[in-house]
Protein backbone atom coordinates (compact mmCIF):
# COMPACT_ATOMS: atom_id res chain seq x y z
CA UNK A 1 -14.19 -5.74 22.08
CA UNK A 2 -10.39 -5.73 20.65
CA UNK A 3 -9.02 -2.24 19.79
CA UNK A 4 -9.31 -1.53 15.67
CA UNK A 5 -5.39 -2.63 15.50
CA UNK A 6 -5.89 -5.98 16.43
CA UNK A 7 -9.02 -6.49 13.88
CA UNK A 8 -6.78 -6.96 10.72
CA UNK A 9 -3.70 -8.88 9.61
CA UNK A 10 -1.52 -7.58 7.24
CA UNK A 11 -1.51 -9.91 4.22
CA UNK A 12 1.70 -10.11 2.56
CA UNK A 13 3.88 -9.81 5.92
CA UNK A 14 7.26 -9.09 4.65
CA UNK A 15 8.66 -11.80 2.74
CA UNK A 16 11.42 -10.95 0.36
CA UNK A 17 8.74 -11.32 -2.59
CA UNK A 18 7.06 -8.75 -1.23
CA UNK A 19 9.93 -6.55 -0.49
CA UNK A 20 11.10 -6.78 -3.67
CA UNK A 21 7.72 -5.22 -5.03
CA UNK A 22 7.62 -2.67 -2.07
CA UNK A 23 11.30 -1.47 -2.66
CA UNK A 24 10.50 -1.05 -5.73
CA UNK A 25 7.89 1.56 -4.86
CA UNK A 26 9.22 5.49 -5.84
CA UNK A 27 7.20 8.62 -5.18
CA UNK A 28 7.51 9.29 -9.19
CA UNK A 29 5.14 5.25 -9.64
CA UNK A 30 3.32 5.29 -6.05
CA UNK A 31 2.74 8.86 -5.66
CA UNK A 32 2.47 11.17 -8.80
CA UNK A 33 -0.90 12.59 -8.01
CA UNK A 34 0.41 14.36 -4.58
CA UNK A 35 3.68 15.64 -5.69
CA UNK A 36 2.05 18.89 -7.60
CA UNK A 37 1.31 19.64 -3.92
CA UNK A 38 3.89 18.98 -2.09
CA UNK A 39 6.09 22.53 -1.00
CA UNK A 40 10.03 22.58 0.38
CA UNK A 41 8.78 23.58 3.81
CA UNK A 42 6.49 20.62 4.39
CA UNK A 43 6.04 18.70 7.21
CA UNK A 44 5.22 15.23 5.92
CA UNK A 45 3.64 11.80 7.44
CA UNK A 46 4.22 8.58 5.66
CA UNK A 47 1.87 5.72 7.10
CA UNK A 48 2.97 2.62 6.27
CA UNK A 49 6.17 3.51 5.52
CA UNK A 50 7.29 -0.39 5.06
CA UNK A 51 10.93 -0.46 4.11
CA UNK A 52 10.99 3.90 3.31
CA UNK A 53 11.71 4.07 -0.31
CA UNK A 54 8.27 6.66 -1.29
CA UNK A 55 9.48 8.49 2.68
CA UNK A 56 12.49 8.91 1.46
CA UNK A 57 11.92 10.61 -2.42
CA UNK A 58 8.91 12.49 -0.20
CA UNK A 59 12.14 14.10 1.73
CA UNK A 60 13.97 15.05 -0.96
CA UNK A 61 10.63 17.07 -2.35
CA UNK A 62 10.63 18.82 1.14
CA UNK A 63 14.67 19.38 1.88
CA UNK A 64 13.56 22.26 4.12
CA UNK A 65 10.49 20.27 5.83
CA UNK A 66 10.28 16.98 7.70
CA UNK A 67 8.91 13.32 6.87
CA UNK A 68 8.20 11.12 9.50
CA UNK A 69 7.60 7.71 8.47
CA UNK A 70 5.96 5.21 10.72
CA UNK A 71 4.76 1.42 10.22
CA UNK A 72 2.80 -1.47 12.86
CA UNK A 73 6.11 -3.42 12.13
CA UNK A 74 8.97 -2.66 13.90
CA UNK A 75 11.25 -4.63 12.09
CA UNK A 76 10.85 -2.97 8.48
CA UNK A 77 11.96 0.22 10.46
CA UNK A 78 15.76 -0.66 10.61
CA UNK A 79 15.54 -1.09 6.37
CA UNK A 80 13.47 2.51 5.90
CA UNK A 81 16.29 3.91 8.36
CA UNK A 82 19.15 2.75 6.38
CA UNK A 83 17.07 3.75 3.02
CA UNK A 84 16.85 7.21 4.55
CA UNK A 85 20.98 7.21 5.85
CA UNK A 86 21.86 5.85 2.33
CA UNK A 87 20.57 8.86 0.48
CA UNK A 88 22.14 11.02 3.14
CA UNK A 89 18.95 12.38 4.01
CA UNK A 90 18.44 14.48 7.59
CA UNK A 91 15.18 15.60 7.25
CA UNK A 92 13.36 11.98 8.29
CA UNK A 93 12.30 10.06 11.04
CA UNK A 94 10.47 6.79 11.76
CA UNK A 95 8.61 5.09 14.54
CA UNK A 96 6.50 1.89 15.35
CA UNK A 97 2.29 3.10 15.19
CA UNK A 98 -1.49 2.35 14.60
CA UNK A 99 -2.95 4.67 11.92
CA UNK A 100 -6.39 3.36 14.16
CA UNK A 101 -4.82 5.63 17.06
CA UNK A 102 -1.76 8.03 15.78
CA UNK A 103 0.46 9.04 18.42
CA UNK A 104 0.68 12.28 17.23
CA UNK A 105 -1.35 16.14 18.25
CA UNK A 106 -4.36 17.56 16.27
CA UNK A 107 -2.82 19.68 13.53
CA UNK A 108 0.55 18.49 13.56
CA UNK A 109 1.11 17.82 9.90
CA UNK A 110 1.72 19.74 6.49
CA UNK A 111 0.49 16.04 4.55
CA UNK A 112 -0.64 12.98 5.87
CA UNK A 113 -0.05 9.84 3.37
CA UNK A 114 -0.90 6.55 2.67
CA UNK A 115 0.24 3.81 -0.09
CA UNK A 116 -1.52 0.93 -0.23
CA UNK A 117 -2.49 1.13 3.88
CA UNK A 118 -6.59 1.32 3.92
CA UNK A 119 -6.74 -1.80 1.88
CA UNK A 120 -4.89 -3.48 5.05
CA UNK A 121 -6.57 -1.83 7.99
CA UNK A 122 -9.21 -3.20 10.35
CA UNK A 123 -11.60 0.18 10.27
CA UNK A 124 -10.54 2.41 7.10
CA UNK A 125 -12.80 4.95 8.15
CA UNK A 126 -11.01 5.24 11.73
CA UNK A 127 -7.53 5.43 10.29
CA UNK A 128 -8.77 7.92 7.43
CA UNK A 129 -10.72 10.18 10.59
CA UNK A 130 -7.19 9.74 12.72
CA UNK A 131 -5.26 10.83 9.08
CA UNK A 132 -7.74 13.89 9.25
CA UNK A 133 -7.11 15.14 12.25
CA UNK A 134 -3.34 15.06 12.45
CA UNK A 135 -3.93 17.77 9.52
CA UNK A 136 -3.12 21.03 9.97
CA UNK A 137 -5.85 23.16 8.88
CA UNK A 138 -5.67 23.86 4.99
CA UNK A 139 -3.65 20.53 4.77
CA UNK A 140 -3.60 17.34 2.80
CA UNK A 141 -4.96 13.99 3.44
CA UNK A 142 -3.92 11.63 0.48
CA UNK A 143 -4.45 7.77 0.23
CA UNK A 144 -4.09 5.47 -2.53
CA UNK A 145 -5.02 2.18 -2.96
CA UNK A 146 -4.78 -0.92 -5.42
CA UNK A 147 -8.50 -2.35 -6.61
CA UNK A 148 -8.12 -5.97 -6.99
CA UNK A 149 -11.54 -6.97 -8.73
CA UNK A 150 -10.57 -3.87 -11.03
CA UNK A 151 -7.05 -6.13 -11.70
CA UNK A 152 -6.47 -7.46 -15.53
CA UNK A 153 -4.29 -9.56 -17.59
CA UNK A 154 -3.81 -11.45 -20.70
CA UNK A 155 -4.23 -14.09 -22.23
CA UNK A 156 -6.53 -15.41 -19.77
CA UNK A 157 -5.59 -18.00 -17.77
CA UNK A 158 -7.90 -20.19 -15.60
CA UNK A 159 -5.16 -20.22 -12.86
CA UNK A 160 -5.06 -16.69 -12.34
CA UNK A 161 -8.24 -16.76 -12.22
CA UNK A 162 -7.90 -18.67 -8.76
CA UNK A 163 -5.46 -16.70 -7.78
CA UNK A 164 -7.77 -13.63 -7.48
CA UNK A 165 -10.99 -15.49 -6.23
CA UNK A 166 -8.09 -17.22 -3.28
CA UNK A 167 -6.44 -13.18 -3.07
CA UNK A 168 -9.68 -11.75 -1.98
CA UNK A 169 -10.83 -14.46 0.56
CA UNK A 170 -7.21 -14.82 2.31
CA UNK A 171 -7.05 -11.18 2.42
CA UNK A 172 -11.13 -10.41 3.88
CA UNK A 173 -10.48 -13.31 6.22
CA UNK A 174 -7.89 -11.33 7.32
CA UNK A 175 -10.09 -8.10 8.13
CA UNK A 176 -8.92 -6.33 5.17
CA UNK A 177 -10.81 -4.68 1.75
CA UNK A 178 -8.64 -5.43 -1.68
CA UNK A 179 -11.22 -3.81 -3.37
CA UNK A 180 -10.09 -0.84 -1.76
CA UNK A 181 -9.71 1.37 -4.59
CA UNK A 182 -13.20 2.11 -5.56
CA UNK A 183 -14.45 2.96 -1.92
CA UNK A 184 -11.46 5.52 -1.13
CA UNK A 185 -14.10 8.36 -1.86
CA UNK A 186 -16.77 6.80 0.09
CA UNK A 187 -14.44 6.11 2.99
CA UNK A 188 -13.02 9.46 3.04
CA UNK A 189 -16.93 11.17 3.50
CA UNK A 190 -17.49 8.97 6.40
CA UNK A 191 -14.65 9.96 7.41
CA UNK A 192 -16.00 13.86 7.67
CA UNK A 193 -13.87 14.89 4.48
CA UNK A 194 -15.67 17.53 2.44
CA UNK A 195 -12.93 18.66 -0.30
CA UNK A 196 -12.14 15.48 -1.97
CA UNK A 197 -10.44 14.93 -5.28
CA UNK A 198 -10.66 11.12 -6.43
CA UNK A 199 -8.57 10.38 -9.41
CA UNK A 200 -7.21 7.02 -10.40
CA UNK A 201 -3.86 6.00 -12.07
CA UNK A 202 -2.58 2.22 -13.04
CA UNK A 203 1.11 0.36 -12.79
CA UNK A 204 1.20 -1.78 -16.38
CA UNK A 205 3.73 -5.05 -16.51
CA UNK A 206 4.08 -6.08 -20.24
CA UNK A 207 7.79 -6.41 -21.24
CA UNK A 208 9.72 -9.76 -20.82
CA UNK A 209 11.82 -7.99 -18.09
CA UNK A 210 7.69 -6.48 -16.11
CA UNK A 211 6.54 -9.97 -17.09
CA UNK A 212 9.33 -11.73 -15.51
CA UNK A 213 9.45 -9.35 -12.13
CA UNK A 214 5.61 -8.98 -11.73
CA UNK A 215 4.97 -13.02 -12.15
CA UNK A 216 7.90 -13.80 -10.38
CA UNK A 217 7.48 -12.07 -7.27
CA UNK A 218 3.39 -13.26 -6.95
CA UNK A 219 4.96 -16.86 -8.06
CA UNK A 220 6.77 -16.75 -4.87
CA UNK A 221 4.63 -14.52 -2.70
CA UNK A 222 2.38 -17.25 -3.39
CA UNK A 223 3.76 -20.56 -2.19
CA UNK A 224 6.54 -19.12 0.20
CA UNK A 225 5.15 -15.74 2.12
CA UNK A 226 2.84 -15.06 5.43
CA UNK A 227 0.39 -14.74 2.50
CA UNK A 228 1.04 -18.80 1.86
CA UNK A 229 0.82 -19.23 5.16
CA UNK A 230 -2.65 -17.48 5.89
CA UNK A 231 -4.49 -19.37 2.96
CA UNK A 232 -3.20 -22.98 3.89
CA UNK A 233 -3.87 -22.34 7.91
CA UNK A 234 -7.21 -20.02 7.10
CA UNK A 235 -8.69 -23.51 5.03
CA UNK A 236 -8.39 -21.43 1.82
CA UNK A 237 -6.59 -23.37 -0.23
CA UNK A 238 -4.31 -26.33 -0.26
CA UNK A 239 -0.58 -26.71 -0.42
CA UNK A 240 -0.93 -28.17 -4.08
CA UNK A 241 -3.65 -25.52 -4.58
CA UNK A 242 -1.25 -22.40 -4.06
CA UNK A 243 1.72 -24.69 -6.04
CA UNK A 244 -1.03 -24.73 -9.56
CA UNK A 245 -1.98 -20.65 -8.94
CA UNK A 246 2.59 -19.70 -8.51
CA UNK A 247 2.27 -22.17 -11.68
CA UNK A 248 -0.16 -20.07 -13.53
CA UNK A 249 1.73 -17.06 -12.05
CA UNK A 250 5.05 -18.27 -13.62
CA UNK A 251 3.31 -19.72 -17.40
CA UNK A 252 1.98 -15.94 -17.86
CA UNK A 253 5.16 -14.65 -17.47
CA UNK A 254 6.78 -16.38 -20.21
CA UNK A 255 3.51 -15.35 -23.05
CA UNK A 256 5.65 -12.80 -24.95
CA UNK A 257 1.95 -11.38 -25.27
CA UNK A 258 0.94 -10.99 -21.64
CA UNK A 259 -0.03 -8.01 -20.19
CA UNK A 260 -1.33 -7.01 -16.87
CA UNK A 261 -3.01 -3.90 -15.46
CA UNK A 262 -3.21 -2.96 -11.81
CA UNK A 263 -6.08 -0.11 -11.40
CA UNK A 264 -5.49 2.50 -8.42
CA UNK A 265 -7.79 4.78 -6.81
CA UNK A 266 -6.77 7.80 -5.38
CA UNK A 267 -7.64 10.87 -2.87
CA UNK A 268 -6.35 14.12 -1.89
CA UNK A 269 -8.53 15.36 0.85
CA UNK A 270 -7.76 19.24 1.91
CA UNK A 271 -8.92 19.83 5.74
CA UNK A 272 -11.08 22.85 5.70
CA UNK A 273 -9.03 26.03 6.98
């Protein structure tokens, strides 16, 4: 039976199309329901750090704590490193691991966080039980995921259509849950949490210059990505296929009407004491 790790693939992979959404990322858009809790003196983990742009605002709310970012892929560590140096921050560090299996003590941390991570995992439950007990008693567990079914735009557009029926088999064939938003609650009880707050929050793209970033960075993500890659090798769809859906993609960007709404759900889980 293959260890939890090796029973999902992440998605996106990391593209520049999807590095420009994930750099993009702040504490202040990502992370606003956890920062009414977060203390100077904190000792912080950020799982799935990616490139370290959330790690790093999280270690400027703690200058007299610690964040320790860490990621599966080793590579993205060298860019959250240099996002850390660049803001002359001394109060992170990062390192290659599993949220299946952290390599980390019982107790060990002050908050233990995770942006858009369960939606990519192989056994959500696992990572959100490991999450748990690398809390120090009286601590924070806090996830938050993107819902894709719960996803919206206008005008409607037959094309984006596809691309959300193709999004959600590409990324279950790939062990993963993009509904993930709506079962963060349900996860976190199996998980043994008992003081959950769920909340929910949304990112909105609707001027020319949201229109132009949000469409433009799917448009690509779509024909050029290890997201590409995954739905022409997985059988999913066709290289003329994914060309229509960055298409579709690109004509809603230019409606000087369009709108889109990306629904998150949310948890802050406090370990019992």
């Amino acid at each position: 039976m293959p260890h939890a790790q090796e029973t999902a693939v992440y998605t996106h992979g990391h593209h520049e199309s999807v590095l420009r959404s994930h750099t993009w990322r702040t504490a202040a858009n990502s992370a606003a329901y956890l920062l009414g809790s977060l203390k100077p003196h904190m000792k912080v983990l950020d799982i799935g750090c990616g490139p370290g742009t959330i790690t790093a605002d999280l270690a400027a709310l703690v200058p007299d704590g610690h964040v320790t970012g860490v990621d599966r892929a080793a590579e993205i560590l060298e860019q959250a490193r240099a996002t850390a140096a660049a803001r002359g921050l001394a109060n992170t560090d990062f390192a290659v691991a599993d949220v299946h299996a952290l390599p980390y003590p019982d107790d060990t941390f002050c908050v233990v966080h995770a942006h858009q991570v369960l939606q990519h995992v192989g056994d959500p439950v696992q990572a959100l039980r490991e999450m748990l007990r690398v809390t120090r008693p009286g601590g924070l567990v806090a996830a938050r995921d993107s819902d894709y079914a719960a996803m919206t735009w206008y005008p409607a557009s037959p094309g984006m259509d596809d691309w959300l029926d193709l999004y959600h088999r590409v990324a279950r064939a790939n062990g993963g849950e993009p509904d993930a938003g709506r079962r963060l609650k349900a996860w976190a009880l199996a998980a043994g949490c008992t003081d959950i707050t769920a909340t929910s929050a949304t990112w909105t793209f609707s001027t020319a210059e949201e229109r132009a970033w949000w469409s433009g960075l799917w448009a690509e993500r779509t024909v050029a990505s290890a997201y590409a890659e995954r739905a022409a090798q997985g059988g999913h769809a066709t290289t003329e296929q994914l060309r229509a859906v960055s298409r579709a993609w690109r004509e809603w960007g230019r409606q000087e009407d369009g709108w889109f709404g990306v629904l998150h759900g949310e948890i802050l889980c406090r370990k019992a004491a």
